[in-house]
N, C-alpha and C. Protein backbone atom coordinates (compact mmCIF):
# COMPACT_ATOMS: atom_id res chain seq x y z
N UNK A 1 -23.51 61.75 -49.62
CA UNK A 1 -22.20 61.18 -49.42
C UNK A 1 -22.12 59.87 -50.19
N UNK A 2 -20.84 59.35 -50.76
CA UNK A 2 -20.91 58.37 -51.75
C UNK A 2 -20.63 57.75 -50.99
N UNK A 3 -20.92 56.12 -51.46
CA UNK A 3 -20.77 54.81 -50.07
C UNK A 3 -18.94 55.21 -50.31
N UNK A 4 -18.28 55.35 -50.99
CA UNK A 4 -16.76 55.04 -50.27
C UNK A 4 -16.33 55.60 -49.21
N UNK A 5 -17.69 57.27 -49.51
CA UNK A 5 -16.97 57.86 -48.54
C UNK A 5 -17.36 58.17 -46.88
N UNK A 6 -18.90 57.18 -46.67
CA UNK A 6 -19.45 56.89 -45.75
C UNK A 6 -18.70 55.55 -45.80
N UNK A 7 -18.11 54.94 -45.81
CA UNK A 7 -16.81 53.72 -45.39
C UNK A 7 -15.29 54.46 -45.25
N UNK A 8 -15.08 55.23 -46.06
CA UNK A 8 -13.82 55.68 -45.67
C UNK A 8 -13.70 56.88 -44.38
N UNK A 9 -14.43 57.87 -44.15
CA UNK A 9 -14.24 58.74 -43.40
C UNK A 9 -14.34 58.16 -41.80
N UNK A 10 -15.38 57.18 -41.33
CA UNK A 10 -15.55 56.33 -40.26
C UNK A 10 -14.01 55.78 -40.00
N UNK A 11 -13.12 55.21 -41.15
CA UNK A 11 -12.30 54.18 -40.63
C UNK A 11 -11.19 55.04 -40.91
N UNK A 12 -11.21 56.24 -40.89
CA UNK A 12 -9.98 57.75 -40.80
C UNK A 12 -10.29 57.78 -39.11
N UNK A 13 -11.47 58.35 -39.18
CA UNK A 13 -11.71 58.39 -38.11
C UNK A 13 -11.33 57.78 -36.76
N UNK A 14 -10.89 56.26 -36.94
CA UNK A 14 -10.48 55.60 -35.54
C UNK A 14 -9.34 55.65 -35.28
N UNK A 15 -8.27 55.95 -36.35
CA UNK A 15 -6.84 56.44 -35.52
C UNK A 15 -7.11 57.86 -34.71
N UNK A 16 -8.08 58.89 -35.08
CA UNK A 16 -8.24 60.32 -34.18
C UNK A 16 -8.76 59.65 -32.32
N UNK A 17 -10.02 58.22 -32.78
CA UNK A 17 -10.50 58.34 -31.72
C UNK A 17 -9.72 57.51 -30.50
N UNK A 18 -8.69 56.19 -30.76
CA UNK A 18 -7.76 55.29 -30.31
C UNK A 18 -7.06 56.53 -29.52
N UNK A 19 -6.26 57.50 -30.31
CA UNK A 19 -5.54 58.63 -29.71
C UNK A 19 -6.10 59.59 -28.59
N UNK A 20 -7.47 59.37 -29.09
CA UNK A 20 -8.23 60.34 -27.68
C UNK A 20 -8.16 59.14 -26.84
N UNK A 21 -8.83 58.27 -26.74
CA UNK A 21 -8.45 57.30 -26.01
C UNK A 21 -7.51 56.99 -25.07
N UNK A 22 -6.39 57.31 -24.94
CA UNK A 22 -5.05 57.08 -24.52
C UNK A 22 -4.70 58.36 -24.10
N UNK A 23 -5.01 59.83 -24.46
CA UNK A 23 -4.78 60.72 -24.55
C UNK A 23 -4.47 61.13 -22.73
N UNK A 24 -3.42 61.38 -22.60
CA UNK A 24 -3.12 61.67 -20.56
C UNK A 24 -2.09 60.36 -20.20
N UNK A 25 -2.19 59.62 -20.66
CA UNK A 25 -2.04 58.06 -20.06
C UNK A 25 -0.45 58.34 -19.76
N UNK A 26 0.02 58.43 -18.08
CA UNK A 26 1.54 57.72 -18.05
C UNK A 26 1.70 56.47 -18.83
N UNK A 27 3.29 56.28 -18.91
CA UNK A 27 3.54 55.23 -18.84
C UNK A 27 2.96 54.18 -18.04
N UNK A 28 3.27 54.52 -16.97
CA UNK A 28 2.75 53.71 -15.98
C UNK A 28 1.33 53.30 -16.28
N UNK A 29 0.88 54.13 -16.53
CA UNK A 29 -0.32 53.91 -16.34
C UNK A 29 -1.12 52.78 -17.77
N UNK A 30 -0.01 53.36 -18.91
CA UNK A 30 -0.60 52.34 -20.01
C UNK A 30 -0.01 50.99 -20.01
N UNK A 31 0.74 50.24 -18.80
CA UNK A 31 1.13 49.16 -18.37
C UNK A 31 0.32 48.53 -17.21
N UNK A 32 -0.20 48.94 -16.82
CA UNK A 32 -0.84 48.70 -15.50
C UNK A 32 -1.97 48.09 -16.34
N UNK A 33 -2.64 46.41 -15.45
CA UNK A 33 -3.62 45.50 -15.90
C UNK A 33 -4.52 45.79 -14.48
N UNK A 34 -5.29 46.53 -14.91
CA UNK A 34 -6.17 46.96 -13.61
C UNK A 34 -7.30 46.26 -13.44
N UNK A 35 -7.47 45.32 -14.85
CA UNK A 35 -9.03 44.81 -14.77
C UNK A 35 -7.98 43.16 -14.77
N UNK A 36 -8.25 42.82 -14.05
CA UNK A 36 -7.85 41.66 -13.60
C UNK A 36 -8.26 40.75 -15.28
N UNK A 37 -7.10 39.51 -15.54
CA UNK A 37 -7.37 38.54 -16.94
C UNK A 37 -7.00 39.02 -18.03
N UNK A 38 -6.90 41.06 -18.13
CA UNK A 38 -7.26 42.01 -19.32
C UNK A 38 -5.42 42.14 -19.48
N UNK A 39 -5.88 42.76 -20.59
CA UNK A 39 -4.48 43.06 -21.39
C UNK A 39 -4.16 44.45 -20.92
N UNK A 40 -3.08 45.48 -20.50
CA UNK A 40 -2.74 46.57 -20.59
C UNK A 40 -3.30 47.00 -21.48
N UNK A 41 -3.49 48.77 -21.50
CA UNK A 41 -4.08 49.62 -22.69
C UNK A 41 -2.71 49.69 -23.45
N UNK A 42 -1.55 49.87 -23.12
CA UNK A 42 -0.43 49.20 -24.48
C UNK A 42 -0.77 48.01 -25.14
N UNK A 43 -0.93 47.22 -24.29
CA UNK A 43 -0.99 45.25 -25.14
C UNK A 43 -2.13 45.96 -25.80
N UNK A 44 -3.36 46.66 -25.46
CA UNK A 44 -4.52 46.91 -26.87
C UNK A 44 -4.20 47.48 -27.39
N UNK A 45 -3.42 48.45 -27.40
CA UNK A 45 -2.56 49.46 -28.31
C UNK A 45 -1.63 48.69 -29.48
N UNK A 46 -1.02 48.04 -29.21
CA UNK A 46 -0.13 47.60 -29.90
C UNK A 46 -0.88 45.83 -30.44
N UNK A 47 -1.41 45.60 -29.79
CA UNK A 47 -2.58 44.68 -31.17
C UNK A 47 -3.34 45.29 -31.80
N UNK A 48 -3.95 46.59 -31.90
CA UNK A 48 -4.41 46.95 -32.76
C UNK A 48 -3.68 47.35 -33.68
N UNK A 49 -2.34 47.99 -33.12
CA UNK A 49 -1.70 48.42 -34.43
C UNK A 49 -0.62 47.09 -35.30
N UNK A 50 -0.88 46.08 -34.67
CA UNK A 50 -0.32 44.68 -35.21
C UNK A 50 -1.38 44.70 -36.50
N UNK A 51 -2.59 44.24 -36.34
CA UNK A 51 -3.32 44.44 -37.39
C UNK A 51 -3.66 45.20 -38.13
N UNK A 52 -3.45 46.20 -38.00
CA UNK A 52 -3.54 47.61 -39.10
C UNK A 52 -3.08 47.05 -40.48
N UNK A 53 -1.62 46.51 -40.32
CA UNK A 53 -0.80 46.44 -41.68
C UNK A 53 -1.57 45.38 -42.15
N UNK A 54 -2.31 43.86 -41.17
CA UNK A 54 -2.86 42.72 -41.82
C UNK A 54 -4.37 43.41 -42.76
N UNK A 55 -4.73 43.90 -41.92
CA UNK A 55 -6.42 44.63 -42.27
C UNK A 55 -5.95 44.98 -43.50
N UNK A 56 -4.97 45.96 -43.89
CA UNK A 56 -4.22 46.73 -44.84
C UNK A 56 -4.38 45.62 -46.37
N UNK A 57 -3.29 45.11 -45.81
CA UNK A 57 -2.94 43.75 -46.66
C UNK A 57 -3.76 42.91 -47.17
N UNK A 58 -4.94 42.30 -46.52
CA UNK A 58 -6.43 42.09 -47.19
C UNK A 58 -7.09 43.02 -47.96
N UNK A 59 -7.02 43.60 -47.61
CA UNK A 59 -7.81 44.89 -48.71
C UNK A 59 -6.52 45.32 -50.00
N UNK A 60 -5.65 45.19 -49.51
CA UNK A 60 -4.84 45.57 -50.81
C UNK A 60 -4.82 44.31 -51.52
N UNK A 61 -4.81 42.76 -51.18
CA UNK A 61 -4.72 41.83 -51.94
C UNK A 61 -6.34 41.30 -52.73
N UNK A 62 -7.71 41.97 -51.69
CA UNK A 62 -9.08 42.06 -52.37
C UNK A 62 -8.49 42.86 -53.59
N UNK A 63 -8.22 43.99 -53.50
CA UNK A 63 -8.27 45.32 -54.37
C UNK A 63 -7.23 44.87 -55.97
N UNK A 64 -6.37 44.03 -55.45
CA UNK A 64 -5.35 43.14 -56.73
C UNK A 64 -5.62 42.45 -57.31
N UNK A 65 -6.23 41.27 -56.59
CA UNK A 65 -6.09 39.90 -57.24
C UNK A 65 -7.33 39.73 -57.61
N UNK A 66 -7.44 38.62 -57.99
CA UNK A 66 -8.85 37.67 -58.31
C UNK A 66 -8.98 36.57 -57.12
N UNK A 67 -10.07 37.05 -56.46
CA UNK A 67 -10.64 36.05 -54.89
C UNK A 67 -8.91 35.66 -54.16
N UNK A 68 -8.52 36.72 -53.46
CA UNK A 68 -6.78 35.91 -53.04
C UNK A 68 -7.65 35.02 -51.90
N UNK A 69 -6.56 34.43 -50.97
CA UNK A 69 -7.17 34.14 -50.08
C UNK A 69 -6.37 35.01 -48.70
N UNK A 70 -7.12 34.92 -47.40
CA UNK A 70 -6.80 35.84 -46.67
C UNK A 70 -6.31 34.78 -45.47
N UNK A 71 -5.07 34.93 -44.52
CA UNK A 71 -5.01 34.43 -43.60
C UNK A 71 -5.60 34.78 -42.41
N UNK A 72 -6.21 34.21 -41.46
CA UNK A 72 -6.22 34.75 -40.03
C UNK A 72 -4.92 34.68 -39.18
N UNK A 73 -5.15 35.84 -38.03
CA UNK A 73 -3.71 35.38 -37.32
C UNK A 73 -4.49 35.06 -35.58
N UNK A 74 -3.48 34.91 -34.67
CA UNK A 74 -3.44 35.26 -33.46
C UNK A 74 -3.53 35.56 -32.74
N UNK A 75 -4.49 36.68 -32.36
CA UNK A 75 -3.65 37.80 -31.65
C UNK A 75 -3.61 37.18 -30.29
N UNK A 76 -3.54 36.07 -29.50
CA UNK A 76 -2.91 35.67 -28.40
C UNK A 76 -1.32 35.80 -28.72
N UNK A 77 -1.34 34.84 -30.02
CA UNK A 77 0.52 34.42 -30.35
C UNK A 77 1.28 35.77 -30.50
N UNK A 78 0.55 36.90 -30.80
CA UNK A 78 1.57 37.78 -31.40
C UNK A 78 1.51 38.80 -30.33
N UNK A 79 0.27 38.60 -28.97
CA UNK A 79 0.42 39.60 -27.57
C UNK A 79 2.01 38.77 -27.21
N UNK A 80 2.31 37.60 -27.20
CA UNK A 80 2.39 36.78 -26.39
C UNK A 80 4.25 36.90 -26.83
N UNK A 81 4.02 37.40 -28.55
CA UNK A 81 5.36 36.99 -29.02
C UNK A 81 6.03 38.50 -28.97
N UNK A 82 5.55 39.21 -28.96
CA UNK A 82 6.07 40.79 -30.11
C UNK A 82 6.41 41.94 -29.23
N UNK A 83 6.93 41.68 -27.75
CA UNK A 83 7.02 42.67 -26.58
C UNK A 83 6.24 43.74 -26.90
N UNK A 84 5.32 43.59 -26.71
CA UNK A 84 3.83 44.30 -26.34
C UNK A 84 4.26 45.64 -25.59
N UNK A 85 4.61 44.89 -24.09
CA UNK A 85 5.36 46.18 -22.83
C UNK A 85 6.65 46.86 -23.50
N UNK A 86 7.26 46.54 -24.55
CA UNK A 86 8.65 47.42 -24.85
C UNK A 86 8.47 48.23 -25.92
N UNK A 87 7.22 48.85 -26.52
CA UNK A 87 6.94 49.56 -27.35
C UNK A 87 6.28 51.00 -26.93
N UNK A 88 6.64 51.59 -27.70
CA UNK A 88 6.52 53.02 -27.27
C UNK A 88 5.08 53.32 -28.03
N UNK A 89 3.91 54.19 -27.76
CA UNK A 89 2.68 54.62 -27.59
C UNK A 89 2.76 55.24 -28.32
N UNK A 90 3.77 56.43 -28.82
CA UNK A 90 3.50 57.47 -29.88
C UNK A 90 3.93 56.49 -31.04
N UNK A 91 4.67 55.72 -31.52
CA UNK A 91 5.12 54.87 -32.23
C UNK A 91 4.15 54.44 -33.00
N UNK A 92 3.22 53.41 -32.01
CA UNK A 92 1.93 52.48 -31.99
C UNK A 92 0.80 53.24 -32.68
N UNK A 93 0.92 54.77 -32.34
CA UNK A 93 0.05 55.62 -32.79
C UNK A 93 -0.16 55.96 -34.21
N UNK A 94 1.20 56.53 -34.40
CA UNK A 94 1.54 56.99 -36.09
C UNK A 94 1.33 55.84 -36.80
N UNK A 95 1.51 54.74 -36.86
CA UNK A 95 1.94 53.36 -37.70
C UNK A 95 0.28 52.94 -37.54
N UNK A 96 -0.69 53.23 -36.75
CA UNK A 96 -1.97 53.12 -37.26
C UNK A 96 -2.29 54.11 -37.69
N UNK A 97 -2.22 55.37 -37.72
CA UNK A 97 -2.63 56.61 -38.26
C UNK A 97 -1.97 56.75 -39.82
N UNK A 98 -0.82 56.57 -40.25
CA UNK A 98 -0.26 56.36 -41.45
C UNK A 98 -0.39 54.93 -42.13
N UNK A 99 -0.74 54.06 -41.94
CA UNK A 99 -1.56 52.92 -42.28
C UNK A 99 -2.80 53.12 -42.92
N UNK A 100 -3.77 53.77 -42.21
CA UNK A 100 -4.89 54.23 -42.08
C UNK A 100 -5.22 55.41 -43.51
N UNK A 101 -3.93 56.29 -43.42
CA UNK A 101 -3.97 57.48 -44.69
C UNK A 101 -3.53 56.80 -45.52
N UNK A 102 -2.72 55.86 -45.65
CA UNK A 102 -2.57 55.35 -47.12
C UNK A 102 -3.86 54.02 -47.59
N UNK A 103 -4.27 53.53 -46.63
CA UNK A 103 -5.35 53.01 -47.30
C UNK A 103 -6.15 53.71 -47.64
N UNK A 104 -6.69 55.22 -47.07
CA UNK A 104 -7.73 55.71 -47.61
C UNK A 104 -7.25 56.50 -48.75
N UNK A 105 -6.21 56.90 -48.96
CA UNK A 105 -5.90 57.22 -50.50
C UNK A 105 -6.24 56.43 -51.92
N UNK A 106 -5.99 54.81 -51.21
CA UNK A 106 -5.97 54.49 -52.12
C UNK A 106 -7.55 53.81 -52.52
N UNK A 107 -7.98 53.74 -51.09
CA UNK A 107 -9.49 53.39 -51.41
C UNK A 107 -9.99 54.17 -52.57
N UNK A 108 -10.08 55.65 -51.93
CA UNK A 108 -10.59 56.94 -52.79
C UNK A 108 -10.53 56.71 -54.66
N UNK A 109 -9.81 55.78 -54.66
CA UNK A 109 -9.31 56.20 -56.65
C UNK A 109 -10.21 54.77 -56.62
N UNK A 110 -10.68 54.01 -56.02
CA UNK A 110 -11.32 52.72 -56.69
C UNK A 110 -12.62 53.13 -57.28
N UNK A 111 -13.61 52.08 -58.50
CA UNK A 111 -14.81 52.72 -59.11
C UNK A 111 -15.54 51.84 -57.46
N UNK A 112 -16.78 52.37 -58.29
CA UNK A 112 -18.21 51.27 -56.68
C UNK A 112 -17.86 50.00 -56.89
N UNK A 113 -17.34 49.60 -58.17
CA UNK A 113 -17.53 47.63 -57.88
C UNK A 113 -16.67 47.22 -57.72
N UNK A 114 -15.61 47.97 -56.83
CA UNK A 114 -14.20 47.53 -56.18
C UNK A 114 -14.98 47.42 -54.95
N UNK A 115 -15.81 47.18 -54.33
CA UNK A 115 -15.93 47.09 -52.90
C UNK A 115 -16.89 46.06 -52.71
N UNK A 116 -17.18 45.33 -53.99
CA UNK A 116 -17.90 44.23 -54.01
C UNK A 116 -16.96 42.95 -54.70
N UNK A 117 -15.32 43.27 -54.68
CA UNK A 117 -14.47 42.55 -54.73
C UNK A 117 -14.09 41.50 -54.11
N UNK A 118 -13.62 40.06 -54.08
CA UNK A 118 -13.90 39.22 -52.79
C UNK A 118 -12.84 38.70 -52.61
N UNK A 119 -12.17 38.51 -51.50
CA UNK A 119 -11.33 37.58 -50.60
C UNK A 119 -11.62 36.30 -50.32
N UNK A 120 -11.06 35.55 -50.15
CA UNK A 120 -11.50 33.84 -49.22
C UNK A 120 -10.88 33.81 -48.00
N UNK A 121 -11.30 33.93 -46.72
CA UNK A 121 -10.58 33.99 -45.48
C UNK A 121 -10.59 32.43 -45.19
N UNK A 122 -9.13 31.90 -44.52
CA UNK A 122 -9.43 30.92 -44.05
C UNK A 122 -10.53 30.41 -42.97
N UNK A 123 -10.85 31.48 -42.42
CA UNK A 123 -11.58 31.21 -41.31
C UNK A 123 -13.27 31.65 -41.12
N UNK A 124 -13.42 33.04 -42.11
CA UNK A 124 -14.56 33.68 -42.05
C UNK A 124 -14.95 33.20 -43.48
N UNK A 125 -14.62 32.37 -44.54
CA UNK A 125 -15.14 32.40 -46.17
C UNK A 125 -14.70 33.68 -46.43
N UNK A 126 -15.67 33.77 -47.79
CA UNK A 126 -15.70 34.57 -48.64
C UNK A 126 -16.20 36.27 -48.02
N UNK A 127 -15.16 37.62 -48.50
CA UNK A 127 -15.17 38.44 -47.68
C UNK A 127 -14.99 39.30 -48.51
N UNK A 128 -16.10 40.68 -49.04
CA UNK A 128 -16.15 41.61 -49.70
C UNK A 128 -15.17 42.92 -49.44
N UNK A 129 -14.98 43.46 -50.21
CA UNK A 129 -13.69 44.71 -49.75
C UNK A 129 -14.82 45.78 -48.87
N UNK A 130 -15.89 45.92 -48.92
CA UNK A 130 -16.59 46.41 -47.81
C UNK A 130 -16.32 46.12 -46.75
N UNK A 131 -16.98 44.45 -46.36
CA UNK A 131 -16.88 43.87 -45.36
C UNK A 131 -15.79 44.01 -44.68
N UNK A 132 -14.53 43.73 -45.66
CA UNK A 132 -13.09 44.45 -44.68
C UNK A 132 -13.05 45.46 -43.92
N UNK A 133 -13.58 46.30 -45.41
CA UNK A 133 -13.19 47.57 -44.52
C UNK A 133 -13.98 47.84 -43.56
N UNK A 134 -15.21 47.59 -43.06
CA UNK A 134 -16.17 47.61 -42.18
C UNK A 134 -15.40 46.69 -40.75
N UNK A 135 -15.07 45.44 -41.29
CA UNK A 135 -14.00 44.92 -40.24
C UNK A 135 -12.74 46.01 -39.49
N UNK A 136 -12.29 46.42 -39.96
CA UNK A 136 -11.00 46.91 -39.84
C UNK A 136 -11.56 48.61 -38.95
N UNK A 137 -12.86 48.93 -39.51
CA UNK A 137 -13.10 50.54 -39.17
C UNK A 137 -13.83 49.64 -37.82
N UNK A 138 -14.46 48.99 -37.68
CA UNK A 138 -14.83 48.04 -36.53
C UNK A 138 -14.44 48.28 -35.13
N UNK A 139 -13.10 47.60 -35.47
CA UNK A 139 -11.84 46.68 -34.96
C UNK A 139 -11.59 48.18 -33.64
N UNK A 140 -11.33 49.35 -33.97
CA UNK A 140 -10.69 50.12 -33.11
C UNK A 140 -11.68 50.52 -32.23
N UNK A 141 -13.13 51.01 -32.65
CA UNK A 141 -14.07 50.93 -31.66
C UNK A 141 -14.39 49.74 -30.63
N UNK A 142 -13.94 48.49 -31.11
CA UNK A 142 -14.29 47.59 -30.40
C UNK A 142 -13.77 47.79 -28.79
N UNK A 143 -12.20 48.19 -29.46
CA UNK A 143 -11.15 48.00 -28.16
C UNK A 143 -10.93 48.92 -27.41
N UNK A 144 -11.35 50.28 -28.25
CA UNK A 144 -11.37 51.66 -27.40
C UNK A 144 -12.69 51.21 -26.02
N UNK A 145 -13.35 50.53 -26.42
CA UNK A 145 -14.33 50.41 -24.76
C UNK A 145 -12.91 49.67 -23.76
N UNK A 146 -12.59 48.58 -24.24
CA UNK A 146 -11.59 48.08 -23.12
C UNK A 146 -10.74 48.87 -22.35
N UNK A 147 -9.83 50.08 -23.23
CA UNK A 147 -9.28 51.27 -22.50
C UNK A 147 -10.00 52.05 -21.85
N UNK A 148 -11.36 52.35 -22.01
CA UNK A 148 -12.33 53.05 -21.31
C UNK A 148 -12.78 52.46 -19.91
N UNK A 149 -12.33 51.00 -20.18
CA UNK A 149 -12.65 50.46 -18.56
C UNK A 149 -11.39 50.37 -17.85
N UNK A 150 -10.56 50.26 -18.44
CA UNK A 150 -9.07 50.36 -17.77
C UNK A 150 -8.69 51.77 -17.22
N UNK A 151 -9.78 52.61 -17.85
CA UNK A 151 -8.92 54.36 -17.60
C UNK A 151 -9.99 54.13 -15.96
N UNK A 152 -11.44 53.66 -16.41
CA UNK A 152 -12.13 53.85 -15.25
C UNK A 152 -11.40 53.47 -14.01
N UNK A 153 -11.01 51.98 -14.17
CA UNK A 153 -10.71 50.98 -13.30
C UNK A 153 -9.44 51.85 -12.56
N UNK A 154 -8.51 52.99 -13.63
CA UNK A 154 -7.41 53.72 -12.80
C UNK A 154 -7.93 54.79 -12.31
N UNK A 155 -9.17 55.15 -12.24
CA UNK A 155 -9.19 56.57 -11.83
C UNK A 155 -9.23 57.78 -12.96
N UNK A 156 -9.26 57.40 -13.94
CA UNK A 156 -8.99 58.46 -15.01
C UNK A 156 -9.99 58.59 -15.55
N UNK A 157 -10.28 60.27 -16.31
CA UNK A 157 -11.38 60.33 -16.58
C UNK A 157 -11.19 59.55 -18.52
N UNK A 158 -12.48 59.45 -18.62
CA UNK A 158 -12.68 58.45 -19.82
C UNK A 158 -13.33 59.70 -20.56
């Protein structure tokens, strides 16, 4: 398997597994903060798919420019700003799943020394188009455990 495509097939992969994830969930139920401090499995739903387009956008501006630089954001300000609770789940879904297929299209056509391309993050330095994408294929496993304790915490099987 060529490294793009042991990096690309993993980070296809986490819009299938986010969706199993959630997969049963009332409404109700993807609003409900069962673990006391924690965010709803929507509020993780819908910050992950907040960052999809940013993750996106770093890697498309690695993949353009010469060293761009990369912003960090929020994600308190943008749970806090972006009605989190008034967004719909299948929505949240597609918009990381079609995010997701067009970056890996376009990954696919780069040569190997596009992935040793570099970014400047304000916050992390200097950041290889690997490293992104390793960030970003990351990012959804991280949070799929949090819904896994929220499904527990309701009774649902995980």
């Amino acid at each position: 398997m060529s490294t793009s495509s042991a990096l690309i097939e993993p980070y296809l992969a986490g819009a299938r597994t986010l969706r199993q994830a959630v997969a049963g969930m009332t409404r109700e139920q993807l609003l409900a903060r069962p673990v006391a401090g924690k965010w709803s499995t929507l509020e993780v739903v819908c910050h992950l798919t907040d960052f999809e387009p940013i993750y996106g956008d770093r890697m498309k501006r690695v993949i353009a420019e010469d060293r761009p630089s990369i912003l960090g954001a929020d994600e308190q300000r943008f749970a806090a700003a972006l009605a989190y609770h008034e967004r719909e789940l299948e929505e949240e879904l597609a918009i990381v799943d079609r995010t997701r297929q067009q970056m890996a299209r376009i990954l696919r056509t780069l040569p190997a020394s596009a992935w040793e391309r570099v970014g400047v993050h304000n916050e992390a330095g200097p950041l290889t188009l690997k490293d992104l994408m390793t960030r970003a294929t990351n990012h959804i496993g991280h949070h799929v455990k949090f819904i896994a304790e929220k499904r527990k915490a309701l009774g649902l099987k995980t």
